[in-house]
N, C-alpha and C. Protein backbone atom coordinates (compact mmCIF):
# COMPACT_ATOMS: atom_id res chain seq x y z
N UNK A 1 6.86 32.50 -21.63
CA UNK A 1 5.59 31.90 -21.89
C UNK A 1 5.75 30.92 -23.03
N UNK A 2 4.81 30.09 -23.02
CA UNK A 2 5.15 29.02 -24.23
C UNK A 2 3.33 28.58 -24.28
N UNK A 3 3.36 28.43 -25.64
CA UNK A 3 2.07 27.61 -26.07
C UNK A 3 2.10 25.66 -25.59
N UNK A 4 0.85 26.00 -25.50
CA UNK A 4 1.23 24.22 -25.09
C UNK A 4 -0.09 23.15 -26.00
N UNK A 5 -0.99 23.75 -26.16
CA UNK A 5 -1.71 23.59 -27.20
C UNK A 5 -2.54 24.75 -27.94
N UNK A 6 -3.91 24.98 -28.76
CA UNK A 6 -4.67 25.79 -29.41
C UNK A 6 -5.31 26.82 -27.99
N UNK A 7 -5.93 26.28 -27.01
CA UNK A 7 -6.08 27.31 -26.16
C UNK A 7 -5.38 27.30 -24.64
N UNK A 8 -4.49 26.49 -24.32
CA UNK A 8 -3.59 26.72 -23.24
C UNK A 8 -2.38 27.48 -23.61
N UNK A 9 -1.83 28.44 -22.53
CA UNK A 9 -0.21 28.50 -22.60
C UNK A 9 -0.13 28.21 -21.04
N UNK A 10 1.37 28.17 -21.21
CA UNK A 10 2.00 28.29 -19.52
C UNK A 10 3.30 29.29 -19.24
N UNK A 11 3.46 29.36 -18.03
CA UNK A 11 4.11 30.53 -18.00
C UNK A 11 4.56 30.01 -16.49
N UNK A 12 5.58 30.88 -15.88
CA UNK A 12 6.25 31.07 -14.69
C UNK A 12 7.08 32.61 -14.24
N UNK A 13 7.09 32.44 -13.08
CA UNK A 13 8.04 34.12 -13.04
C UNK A 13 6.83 35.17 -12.72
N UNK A 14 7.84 36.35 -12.60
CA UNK A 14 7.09 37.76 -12.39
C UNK A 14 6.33 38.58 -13.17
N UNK A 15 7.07 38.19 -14.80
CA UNK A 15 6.93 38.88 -15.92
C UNK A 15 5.42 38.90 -15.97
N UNK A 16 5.03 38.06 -15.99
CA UNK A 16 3.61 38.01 -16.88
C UNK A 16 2.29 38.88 -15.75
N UNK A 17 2.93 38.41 -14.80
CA UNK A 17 2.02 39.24 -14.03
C UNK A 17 1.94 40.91 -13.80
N UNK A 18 3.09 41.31 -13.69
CA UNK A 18 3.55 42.33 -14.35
C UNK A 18 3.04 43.86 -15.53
N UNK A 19 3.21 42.67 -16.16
CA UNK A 19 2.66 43.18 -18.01
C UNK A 19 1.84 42.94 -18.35
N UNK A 20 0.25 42.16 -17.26
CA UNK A 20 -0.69 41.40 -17.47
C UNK A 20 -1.44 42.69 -18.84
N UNK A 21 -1.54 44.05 -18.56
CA UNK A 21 -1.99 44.29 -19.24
C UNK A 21 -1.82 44.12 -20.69
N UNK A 22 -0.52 44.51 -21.06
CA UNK A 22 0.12 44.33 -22.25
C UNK A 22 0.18 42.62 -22.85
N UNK A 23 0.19 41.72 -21.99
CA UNK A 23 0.47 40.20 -22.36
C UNK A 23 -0.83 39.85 -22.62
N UNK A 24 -2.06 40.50 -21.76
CA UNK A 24 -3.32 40.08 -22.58
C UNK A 24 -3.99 40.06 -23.73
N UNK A 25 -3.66 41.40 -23.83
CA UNK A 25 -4.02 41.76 -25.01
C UNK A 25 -3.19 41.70 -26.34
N UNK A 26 -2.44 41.24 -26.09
CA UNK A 26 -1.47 40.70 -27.27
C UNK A 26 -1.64 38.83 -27.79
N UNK A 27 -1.78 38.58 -26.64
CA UNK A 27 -2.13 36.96 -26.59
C UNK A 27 -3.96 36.47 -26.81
N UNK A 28 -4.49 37.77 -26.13
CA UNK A 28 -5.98 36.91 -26.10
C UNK A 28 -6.30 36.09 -25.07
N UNK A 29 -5.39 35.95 -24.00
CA UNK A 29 -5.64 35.23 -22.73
C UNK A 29 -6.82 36.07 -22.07
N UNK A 30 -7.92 34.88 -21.60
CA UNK A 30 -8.75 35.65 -20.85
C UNK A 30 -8.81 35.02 -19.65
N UNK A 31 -8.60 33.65 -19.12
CA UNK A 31 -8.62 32.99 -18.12
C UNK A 31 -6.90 32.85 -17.37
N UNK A 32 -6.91 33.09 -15.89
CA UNK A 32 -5.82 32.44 -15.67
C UNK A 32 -5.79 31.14 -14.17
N UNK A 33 -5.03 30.27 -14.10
CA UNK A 33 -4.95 29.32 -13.37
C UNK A 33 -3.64 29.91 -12.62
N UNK A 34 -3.37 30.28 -11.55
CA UNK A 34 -2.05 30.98 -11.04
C UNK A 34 -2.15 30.50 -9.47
N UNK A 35 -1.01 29.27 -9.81
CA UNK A 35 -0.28 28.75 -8.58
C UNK A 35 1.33 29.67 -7.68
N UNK A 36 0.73 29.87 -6.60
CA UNK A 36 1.74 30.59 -5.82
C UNK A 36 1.60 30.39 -4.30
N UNK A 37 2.68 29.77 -3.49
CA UNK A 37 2.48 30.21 -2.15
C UNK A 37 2.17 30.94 -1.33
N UNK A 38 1.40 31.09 -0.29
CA UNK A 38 1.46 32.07 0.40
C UNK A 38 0.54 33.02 -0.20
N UNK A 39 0.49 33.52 -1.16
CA UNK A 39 -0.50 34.80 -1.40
C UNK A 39 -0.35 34.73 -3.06
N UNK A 40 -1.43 35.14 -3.83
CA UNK A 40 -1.51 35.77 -5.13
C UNK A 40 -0.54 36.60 -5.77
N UNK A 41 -0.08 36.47 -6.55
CA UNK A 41 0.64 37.67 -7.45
C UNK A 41 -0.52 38.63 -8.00
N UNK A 42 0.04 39.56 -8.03
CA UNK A 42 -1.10 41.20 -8.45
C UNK A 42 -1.03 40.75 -10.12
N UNK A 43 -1.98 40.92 -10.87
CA UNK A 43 -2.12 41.05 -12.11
C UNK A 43 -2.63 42.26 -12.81
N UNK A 44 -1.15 42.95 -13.28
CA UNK A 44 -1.35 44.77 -13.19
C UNK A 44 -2.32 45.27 -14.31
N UNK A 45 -3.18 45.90 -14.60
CA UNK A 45 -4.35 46.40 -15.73
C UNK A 45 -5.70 45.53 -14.96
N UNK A 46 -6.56 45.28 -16.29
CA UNK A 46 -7.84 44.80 -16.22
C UNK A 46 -7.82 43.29 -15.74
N UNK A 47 -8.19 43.20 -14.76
CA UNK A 47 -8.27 41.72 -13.68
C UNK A 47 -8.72 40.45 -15.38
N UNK A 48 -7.78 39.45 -15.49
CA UNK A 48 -8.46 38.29 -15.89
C UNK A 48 -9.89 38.06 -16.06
N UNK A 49 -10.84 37.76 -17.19
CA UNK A 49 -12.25 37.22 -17.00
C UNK A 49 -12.22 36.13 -15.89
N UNK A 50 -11.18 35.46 -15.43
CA UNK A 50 -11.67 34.87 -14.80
C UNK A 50 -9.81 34.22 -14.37
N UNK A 51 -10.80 34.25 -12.89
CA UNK A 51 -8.37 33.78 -12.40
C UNK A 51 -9.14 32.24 -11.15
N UNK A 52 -8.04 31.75 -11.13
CA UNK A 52 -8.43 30.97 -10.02
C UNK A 52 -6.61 30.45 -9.59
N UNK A 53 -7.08 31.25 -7.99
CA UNK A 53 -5.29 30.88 -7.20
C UNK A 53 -5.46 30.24 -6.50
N UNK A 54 -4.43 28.89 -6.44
CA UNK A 54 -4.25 27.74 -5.88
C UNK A 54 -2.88 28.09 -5.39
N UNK A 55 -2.72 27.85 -3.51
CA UNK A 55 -1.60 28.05 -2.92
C UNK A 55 -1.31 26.93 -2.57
N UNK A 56 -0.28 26.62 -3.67
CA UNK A 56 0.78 25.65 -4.08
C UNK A 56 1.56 25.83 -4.57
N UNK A 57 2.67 25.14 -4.22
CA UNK A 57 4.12 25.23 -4.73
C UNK A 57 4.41 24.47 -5.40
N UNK A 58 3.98 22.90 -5.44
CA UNK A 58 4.27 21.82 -6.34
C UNK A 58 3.56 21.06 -6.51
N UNK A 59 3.42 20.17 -7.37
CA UNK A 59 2.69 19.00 -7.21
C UNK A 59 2.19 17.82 -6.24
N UNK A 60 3.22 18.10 -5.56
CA UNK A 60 3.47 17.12 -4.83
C UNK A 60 2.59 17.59 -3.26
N UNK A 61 2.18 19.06 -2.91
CA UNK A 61 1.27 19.24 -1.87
C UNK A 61 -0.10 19.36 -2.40
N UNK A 62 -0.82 18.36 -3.19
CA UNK A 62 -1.78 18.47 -3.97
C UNK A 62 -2.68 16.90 -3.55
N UNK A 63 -4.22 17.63 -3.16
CA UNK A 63 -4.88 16.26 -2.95
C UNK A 63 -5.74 16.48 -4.61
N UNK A 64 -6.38 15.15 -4.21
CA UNK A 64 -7.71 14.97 -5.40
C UNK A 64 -8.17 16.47 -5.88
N UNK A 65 -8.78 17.02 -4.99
CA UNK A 65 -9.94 18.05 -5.01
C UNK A 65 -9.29 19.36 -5.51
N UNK A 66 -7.97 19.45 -5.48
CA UNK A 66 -7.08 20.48 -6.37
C UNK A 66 -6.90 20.04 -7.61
N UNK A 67 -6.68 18.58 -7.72
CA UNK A 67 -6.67 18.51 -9.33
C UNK A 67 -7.50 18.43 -9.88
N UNK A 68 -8.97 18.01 -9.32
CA UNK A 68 -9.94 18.20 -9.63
C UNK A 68 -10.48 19.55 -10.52
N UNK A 69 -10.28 20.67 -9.33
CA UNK A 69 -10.78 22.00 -9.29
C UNK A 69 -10.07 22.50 -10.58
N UNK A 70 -8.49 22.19 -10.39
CA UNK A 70 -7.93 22.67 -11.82
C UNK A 70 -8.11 22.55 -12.97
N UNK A 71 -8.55 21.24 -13.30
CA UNK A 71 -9.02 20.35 -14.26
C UNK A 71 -10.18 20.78 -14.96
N UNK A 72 -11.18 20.88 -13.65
CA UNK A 72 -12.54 21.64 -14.27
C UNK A 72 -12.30 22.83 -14.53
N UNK A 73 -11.99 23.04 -13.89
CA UNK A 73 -12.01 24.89 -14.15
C UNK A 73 -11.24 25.69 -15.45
N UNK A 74 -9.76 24.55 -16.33
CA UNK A 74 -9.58 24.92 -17.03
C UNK A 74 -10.39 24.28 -18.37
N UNK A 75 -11.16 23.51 -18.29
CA UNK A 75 -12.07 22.74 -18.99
C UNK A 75 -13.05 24.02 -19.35
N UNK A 76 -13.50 24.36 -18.56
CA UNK A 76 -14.93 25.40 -18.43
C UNK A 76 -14.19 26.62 -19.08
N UNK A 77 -13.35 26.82 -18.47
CA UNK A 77 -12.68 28.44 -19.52
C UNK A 77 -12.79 28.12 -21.22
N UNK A 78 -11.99 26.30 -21.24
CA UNK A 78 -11.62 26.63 -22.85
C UNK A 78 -13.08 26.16 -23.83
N UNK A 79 -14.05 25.72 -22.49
CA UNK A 79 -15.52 25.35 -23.36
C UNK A 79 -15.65 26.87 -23.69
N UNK A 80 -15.64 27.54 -22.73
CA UNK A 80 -16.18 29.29 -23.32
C UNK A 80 -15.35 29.82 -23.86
N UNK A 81 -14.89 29.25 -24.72
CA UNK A 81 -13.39 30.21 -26.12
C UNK A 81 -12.54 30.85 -25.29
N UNK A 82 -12.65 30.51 -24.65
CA UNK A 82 -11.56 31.75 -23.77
C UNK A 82 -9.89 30.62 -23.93
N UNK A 83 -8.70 31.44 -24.40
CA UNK A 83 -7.22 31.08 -24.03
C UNK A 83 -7.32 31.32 -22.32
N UNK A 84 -6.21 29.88 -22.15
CA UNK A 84 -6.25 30.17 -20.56
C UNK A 84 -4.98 29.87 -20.50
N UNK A 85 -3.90 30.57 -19.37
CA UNK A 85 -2.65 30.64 -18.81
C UNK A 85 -2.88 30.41 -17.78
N UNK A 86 -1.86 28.80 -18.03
CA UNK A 86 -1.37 28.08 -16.78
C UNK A 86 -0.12 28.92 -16.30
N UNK A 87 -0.10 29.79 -14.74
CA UNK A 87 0.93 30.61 -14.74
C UNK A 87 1.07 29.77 -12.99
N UNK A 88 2.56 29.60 -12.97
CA UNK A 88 3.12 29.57 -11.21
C UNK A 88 4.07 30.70 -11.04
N UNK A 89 3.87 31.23 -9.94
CA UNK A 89 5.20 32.41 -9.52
C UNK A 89 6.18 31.51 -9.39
N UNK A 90 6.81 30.41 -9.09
CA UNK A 90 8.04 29.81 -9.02
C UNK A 90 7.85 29.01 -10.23
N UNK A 91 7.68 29.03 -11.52
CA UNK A 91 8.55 28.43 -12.67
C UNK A 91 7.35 27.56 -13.18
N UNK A 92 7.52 27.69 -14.54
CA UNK A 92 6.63 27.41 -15.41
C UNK A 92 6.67 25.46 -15.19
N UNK A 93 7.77 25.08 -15.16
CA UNK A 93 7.51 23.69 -14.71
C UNK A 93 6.41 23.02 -13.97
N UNK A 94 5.85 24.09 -12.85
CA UNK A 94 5.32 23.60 -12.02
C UNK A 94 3.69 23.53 -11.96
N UNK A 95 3.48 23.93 -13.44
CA UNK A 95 2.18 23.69 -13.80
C UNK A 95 1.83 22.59 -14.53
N UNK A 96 3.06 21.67 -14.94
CA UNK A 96 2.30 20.49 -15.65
C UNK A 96 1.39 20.11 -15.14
N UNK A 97 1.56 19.39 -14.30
CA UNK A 97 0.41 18.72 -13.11
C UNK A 97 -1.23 19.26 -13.62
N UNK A 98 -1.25 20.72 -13.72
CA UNK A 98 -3.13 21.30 -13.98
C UNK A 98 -2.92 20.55 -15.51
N UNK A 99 -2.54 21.03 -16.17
CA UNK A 99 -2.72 20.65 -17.74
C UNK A 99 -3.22 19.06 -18.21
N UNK A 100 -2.11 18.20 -17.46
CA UNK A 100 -2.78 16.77 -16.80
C UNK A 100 -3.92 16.54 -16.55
N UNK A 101 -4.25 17.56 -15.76
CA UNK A 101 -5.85 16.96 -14.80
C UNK A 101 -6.71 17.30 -15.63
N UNK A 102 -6.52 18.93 -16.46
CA UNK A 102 -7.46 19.73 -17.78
C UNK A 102 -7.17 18.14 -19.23
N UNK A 103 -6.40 17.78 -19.42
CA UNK A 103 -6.35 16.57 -20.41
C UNK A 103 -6.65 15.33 -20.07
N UNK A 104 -7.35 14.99 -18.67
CA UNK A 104 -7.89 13.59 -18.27
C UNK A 104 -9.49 14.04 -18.15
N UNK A 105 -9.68 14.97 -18.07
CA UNK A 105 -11.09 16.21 -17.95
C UNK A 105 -11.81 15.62 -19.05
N UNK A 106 -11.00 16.28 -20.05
CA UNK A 106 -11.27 16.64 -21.20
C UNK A 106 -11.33 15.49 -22.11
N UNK A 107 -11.32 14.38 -21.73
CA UNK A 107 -11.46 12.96 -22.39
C UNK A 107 -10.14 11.86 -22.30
N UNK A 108 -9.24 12.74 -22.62
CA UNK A 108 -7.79 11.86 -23.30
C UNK A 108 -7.57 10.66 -22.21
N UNK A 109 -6.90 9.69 -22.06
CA UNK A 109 -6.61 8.23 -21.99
C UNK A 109 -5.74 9.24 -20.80
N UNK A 110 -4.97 8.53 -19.51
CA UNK A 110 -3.82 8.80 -19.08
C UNK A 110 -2.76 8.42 -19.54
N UNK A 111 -2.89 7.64 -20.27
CA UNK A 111 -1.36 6.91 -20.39
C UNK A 111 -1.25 8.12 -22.41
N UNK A 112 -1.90 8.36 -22.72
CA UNK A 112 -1.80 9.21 -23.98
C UNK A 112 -1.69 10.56 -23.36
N UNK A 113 -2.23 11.08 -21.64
CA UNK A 113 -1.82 12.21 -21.66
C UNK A 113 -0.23 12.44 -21.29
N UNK A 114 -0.06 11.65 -20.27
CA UNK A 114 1.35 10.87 -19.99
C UNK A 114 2.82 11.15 -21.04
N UNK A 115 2.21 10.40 -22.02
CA UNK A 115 3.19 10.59 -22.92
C UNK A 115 3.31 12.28 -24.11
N UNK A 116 1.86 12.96 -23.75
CA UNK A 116 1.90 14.10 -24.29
C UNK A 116 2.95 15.26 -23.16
N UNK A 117 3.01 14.92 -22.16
CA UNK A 117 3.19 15.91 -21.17
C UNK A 117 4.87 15.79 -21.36
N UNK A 118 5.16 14.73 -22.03
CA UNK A 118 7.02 14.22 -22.05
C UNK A 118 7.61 15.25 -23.65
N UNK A 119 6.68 15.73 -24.11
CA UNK A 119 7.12 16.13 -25.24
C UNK A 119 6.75 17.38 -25.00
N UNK A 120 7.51 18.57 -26.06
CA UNK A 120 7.47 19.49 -26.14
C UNK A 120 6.50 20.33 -26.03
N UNK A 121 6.06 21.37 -25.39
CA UNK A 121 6.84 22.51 -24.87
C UNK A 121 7.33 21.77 -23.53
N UNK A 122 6.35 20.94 -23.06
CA UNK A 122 7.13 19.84 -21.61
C UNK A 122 8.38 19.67 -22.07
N UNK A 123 9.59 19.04 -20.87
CA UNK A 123 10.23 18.87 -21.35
C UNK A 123 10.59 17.35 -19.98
N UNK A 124 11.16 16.29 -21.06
CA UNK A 124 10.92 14.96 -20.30
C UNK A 124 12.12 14.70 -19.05
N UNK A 125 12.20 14.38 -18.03
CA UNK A 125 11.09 13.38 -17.69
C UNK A 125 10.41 13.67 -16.75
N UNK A 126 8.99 13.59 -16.61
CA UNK A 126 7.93 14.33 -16.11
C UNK A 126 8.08 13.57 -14.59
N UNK A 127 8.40 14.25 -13.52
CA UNK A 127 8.64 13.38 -12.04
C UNK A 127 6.86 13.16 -11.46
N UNK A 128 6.35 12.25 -11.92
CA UNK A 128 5.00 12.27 -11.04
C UNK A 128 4.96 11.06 -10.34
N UNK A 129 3.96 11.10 -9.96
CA UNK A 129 3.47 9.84 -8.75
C UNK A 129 2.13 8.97 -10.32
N UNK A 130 2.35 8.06 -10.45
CA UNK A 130 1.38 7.51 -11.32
C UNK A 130 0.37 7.05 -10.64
N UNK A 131 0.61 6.17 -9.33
CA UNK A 131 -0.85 6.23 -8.78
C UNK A 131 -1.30 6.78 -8.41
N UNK A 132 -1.08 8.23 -8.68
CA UNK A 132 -1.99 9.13 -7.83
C UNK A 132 -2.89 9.88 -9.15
N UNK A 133 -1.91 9.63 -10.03
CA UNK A 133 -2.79 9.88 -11.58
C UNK A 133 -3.97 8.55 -11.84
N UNK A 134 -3.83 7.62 -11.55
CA UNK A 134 -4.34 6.35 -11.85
C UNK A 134 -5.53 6.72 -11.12
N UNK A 135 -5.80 6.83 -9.76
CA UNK A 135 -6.54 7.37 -8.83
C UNK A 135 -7.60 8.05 -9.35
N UNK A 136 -6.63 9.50 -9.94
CA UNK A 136 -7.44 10.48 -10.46
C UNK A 136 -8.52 10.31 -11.54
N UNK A 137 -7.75 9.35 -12.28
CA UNK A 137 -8.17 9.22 -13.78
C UNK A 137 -9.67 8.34 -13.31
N UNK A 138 -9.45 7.22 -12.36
CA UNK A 138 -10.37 6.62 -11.83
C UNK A 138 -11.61 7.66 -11.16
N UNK A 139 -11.22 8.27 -10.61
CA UNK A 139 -12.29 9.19 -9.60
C UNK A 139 -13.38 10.39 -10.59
N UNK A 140 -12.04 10.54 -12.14
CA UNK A 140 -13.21 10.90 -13.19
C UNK A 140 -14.24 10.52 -13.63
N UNK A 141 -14.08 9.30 -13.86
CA UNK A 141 -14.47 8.36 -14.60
C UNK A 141 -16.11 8.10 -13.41
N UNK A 142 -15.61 7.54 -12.14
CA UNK A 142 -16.66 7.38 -11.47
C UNK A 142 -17.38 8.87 -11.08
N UNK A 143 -17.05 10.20 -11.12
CA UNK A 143 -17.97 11.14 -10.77
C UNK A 143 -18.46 11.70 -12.41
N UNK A 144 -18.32 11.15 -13.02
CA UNK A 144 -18.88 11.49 -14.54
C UNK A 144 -18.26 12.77 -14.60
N UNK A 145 -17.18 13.05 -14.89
CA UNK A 145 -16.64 14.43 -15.06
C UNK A 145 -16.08 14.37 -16.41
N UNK A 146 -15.52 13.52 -17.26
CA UNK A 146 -14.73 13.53 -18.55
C UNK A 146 -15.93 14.50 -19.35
N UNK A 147 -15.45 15.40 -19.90
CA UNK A 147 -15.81 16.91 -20.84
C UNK A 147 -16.10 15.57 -22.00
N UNK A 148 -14.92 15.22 -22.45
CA UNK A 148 -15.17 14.35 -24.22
C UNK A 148 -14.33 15.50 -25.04
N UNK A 149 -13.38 15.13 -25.57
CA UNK A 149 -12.55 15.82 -26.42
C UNK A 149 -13.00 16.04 -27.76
């Protein structure tokens, strides 16, 4: 697991799901975003305040309305104080992509989230499609969705 800002972490693997009980309550995570193919990973103890599973494997099988959904949805957790874990069963990599859509949400510029996502705990060089971020960033903008940082 790794921090990625004040109320996101991210994560990948079995572990966390696992030890959900023990990792919650040590961390304070109350929301989770958990990308996995095919079916959900079990999250062992007291269910998440709030989970939302997206069956996906990568970025790359992702329309608008998933980054959308991710975006808002981790927006709305961290308006309600809640820490939220960006978790994929195949590898923590594969959540940049939500964190993106939660930091174009949430006000920030693309080209400033862009260059946040290349630096640490990320690690560079981030393989995306830019017009499909450009798109996105556009489709915020026109459905009035930017939170305001």
């Amino acid at each position: 697991m790794t921090w990625v800002d004040d109320q996101i972490f991210a994560a990948g693997g079995e572990h966390v799901p696992r030890t959900w009980a023990d990792f919650s309550g040590q961390t304070g995570i109350r929301a989770v975003l958990h990308l996995s193919p095919g079916s959900p990973a079990r999250f062992d103890g007291p269910a998440p305040a709030a989970l939302l599973w997206l069956a996906v494997s990568d970025e790359m099988g992702l329309n608008l309305e998933d980054r959308i959904l991710a975006g808002r949805y981790t927006w709305d957790c961290v308006q309600r104080g809640w820490k939220v874990l960006l978790h994929s069963s195949l590898g923590l990599h594969r959540v940049r992509w939500a964190y993106v859509a939660y930091r174009i949400i949430a006000g920030q510029t693309l080209r400033a989230t862009l260059r946040q996502v290349e630096k640490r705990p990320w690690l560079a060089p981030y393989h995306t499609d830019l017009q499909t971020w450009e798109a996105f960033s556009r489709e915020i903008a026109r459905r009035d969705l930017r939170g305001g940082l």
